[in-house]
N, C-alpha and C. Protein backbone atom coordinates (compact mmCIF):
# COMPACT_ATOMS: atom_id res chain seq x y z
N UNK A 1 20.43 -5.58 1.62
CA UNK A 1 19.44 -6.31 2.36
C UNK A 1 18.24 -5.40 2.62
N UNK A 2 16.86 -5.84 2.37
CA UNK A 2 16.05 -5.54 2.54
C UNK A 2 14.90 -5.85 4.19
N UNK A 3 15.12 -4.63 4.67
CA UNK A 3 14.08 -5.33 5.88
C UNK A 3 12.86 -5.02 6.46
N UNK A 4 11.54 -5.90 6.46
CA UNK A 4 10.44 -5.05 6.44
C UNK A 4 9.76 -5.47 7.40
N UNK A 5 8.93 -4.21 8.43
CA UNK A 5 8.90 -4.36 9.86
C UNK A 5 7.20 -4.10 9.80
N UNK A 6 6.64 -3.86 10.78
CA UNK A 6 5.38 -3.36 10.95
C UNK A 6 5.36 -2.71 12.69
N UNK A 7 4.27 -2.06 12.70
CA UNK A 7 3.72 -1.64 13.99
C UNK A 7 2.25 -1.06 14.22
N UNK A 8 1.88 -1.06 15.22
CA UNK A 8 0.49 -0.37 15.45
C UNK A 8 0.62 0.87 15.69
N UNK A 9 0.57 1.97 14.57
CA UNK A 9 0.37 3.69 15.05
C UNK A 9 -0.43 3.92 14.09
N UNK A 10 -0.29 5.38 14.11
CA UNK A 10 -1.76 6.22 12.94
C UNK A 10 0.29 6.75 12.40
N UNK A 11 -0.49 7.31 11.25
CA UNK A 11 0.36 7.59 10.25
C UNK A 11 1.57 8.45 11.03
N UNK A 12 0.95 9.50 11.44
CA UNK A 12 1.60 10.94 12.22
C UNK A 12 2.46 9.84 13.28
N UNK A 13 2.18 9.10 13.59
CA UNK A 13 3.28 8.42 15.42
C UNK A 13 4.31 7.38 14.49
N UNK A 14 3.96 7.51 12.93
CA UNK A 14 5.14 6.32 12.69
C UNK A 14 6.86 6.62 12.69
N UNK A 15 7.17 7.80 13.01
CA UNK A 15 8.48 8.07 12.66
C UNK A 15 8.73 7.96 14.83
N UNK A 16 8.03 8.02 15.47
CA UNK A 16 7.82 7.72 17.57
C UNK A 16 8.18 6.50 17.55
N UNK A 17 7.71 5.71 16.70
CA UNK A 17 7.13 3.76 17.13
C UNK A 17 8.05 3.44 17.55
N UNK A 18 8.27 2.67 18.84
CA UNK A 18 8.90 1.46 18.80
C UNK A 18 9.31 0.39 18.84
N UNK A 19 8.07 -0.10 18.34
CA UNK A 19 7.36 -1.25 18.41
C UNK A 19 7.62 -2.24 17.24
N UNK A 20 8.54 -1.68 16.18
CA UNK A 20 8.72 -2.47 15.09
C UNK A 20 9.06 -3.63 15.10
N UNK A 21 8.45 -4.73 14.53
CA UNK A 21 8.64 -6.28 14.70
C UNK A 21 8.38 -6.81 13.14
N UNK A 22 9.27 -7.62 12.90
CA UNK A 22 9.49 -8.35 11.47
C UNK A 22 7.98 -8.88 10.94
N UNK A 23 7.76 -8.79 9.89
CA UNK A 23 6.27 -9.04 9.15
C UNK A 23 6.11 -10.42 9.12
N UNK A 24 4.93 -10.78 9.29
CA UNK A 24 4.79 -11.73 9.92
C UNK A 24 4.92 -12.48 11.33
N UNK A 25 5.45 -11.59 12.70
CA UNK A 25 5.61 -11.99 13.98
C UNK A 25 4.01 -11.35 14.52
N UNK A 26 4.12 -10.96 15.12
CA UNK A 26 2.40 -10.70 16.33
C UNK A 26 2.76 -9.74 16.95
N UNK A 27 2.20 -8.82 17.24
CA UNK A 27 2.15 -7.89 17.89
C UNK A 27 0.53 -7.74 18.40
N UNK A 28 1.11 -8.01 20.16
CA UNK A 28 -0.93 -8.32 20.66
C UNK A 28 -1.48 -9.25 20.21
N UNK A 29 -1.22 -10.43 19.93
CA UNK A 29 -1.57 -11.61 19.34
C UNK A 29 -2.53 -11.11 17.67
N UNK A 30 -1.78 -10.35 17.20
CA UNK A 30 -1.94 -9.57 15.57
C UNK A 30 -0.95 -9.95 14.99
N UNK A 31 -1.08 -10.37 13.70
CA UNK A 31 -0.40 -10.65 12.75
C UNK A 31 -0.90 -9.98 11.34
N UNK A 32 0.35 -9.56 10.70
CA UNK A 32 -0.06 -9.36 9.25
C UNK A 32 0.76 -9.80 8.50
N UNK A 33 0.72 -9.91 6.64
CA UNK A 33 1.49 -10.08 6.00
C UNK A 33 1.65 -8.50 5.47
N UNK A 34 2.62 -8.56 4.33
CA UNK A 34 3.42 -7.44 3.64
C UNK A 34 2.54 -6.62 3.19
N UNK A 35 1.41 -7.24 3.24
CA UNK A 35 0.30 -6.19 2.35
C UNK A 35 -0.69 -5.90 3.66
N UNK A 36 -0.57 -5.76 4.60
CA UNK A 36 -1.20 -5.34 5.84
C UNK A 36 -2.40 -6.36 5.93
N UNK A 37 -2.51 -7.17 5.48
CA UNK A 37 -3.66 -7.85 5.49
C UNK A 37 -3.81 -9.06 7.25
N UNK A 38 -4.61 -8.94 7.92
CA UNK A 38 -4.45 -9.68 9.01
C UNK A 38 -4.66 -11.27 8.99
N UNK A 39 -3.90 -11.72 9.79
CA UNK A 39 -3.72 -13.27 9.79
C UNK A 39 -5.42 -13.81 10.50
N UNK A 40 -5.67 -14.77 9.64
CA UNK A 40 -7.23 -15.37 10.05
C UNK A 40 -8.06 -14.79 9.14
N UNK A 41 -7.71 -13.72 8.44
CA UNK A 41 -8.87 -13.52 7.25
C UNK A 41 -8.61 -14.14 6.15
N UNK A 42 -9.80 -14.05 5.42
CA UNK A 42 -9.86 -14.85 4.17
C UNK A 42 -8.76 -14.18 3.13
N UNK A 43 -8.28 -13.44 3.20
CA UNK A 43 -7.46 -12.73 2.36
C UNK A 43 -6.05 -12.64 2.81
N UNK A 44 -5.70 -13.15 4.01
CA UNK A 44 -4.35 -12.89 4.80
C UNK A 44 -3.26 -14.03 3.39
N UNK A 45 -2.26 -13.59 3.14
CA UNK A 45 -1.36 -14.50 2.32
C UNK A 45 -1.84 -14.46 0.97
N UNK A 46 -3.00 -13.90 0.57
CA UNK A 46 -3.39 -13.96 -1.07
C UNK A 46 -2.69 -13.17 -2.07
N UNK A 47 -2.66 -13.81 -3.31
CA UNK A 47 -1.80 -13.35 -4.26
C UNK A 47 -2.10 -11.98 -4.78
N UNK A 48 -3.64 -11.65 -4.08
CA UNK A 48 -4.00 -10.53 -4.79
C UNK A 48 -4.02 -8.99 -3.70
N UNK A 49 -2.76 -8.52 -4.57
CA UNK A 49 -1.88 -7.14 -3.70
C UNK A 49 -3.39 -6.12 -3.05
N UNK A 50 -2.76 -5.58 -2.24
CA UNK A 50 -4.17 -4.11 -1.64
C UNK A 50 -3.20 -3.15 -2.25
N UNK A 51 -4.12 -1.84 -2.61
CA UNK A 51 -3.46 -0.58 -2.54
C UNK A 51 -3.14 0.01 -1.17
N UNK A 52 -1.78 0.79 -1.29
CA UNK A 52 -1.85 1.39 -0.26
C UNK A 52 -2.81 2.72 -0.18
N UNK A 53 -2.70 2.99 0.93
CA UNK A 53 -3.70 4.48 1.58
C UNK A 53 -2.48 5.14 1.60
N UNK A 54 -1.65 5.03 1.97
CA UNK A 54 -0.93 6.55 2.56
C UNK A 54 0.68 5.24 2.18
N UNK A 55 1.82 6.48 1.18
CA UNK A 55 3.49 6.03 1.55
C UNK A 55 3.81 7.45 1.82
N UNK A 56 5.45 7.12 1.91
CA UNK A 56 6.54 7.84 2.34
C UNK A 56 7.70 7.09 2.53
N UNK A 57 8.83 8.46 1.60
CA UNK A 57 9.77 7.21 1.68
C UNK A 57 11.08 8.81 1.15
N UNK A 58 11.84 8.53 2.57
CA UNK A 58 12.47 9.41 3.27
C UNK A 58 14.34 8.37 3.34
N UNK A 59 15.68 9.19 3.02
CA UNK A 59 16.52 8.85 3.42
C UNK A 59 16.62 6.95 3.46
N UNK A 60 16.15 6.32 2.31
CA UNK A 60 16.26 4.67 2.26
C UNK A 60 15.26 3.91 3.20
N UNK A 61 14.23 5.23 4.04
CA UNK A 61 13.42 4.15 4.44
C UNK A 61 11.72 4.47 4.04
N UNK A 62 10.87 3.66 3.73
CA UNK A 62 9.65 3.78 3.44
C UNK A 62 8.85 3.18 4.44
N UNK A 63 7.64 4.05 4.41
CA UNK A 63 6.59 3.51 4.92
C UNK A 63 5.49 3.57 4.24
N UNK A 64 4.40 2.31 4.41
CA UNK A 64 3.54 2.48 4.01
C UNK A 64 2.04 2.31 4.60
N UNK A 65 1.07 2.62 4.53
CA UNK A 65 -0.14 2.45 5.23
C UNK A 65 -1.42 1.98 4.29
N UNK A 66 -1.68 0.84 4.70
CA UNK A 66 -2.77 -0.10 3.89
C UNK A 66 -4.54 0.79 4.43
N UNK A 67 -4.81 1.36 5.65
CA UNK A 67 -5.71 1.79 6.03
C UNK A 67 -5.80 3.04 6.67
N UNK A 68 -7.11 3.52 6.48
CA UNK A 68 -7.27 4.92 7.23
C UNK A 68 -7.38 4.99 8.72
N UNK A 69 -6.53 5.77 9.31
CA UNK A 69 -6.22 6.03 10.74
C UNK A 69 -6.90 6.79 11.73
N UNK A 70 -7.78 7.56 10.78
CA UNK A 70 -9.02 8.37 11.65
C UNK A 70 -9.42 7.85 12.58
N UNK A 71 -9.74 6.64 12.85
CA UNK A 71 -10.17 6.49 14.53
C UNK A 71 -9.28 5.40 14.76
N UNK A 72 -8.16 5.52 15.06
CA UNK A 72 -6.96 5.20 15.46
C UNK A 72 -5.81 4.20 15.31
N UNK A 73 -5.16 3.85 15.83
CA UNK A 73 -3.83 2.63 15.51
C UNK A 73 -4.10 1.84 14.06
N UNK A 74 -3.38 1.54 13.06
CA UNK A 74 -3.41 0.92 12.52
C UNK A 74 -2.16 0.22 11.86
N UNK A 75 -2.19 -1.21 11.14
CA UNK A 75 -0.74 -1.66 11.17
C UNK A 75 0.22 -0.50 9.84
N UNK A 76 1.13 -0.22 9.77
CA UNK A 76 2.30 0.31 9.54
C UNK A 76 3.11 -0.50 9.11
N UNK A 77 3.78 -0.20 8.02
CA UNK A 77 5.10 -1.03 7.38
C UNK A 77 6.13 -0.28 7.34
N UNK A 78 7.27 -0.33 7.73
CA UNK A 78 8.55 -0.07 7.60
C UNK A 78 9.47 -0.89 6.48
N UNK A 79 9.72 -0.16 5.36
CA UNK A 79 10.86 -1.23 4.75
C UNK A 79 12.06 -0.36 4.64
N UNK A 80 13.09 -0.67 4.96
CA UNK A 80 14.29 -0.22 5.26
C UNK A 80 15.60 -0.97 4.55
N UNK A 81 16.53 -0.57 3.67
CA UNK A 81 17.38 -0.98 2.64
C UNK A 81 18.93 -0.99 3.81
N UNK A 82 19.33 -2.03 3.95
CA UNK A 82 20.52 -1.74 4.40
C UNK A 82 22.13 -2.02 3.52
């Protein structure tokens, strides 16, 4: 089973978070899909993938980061193999 989470940190606070909530729920009335893309934009749900900015992928779990974190929080993916 595959399970893939998100949260609001900068790259460095993603292994702290604990805020992880299933893709697609809200966090702060925020939503994203799998590709970090936010709910209400023209692009939220489109077939056409983003690159990521930043992975890692440690002991069965990965993360990945769709944006640069330099001036702060941004959404975070967790996918985790159980």
């Amino acid at each position: 089973m595959v399970k893939q989470e998100w949260t609001m940190t900068t790259w460095s606070g993603k292994g702290d978070a604990a805020d992880w909530t299933p893709i697609g729920r809200a966090i702060n009335n925020t939503v994203i899909d799998a590709y970090g893309r936010l709910y209400g934009t023209n692009h939220y749900g489109s077939c056409v993938p983003r690159r990521p900015y930043k992975t890692d992928t440690a002991s069965g779990v990965t993360y990945i980061m769709y944006d640069d974190d330099t001036a702060g929080a941004v959404p975070v993916i967790r996918i985790t193999e159980e």
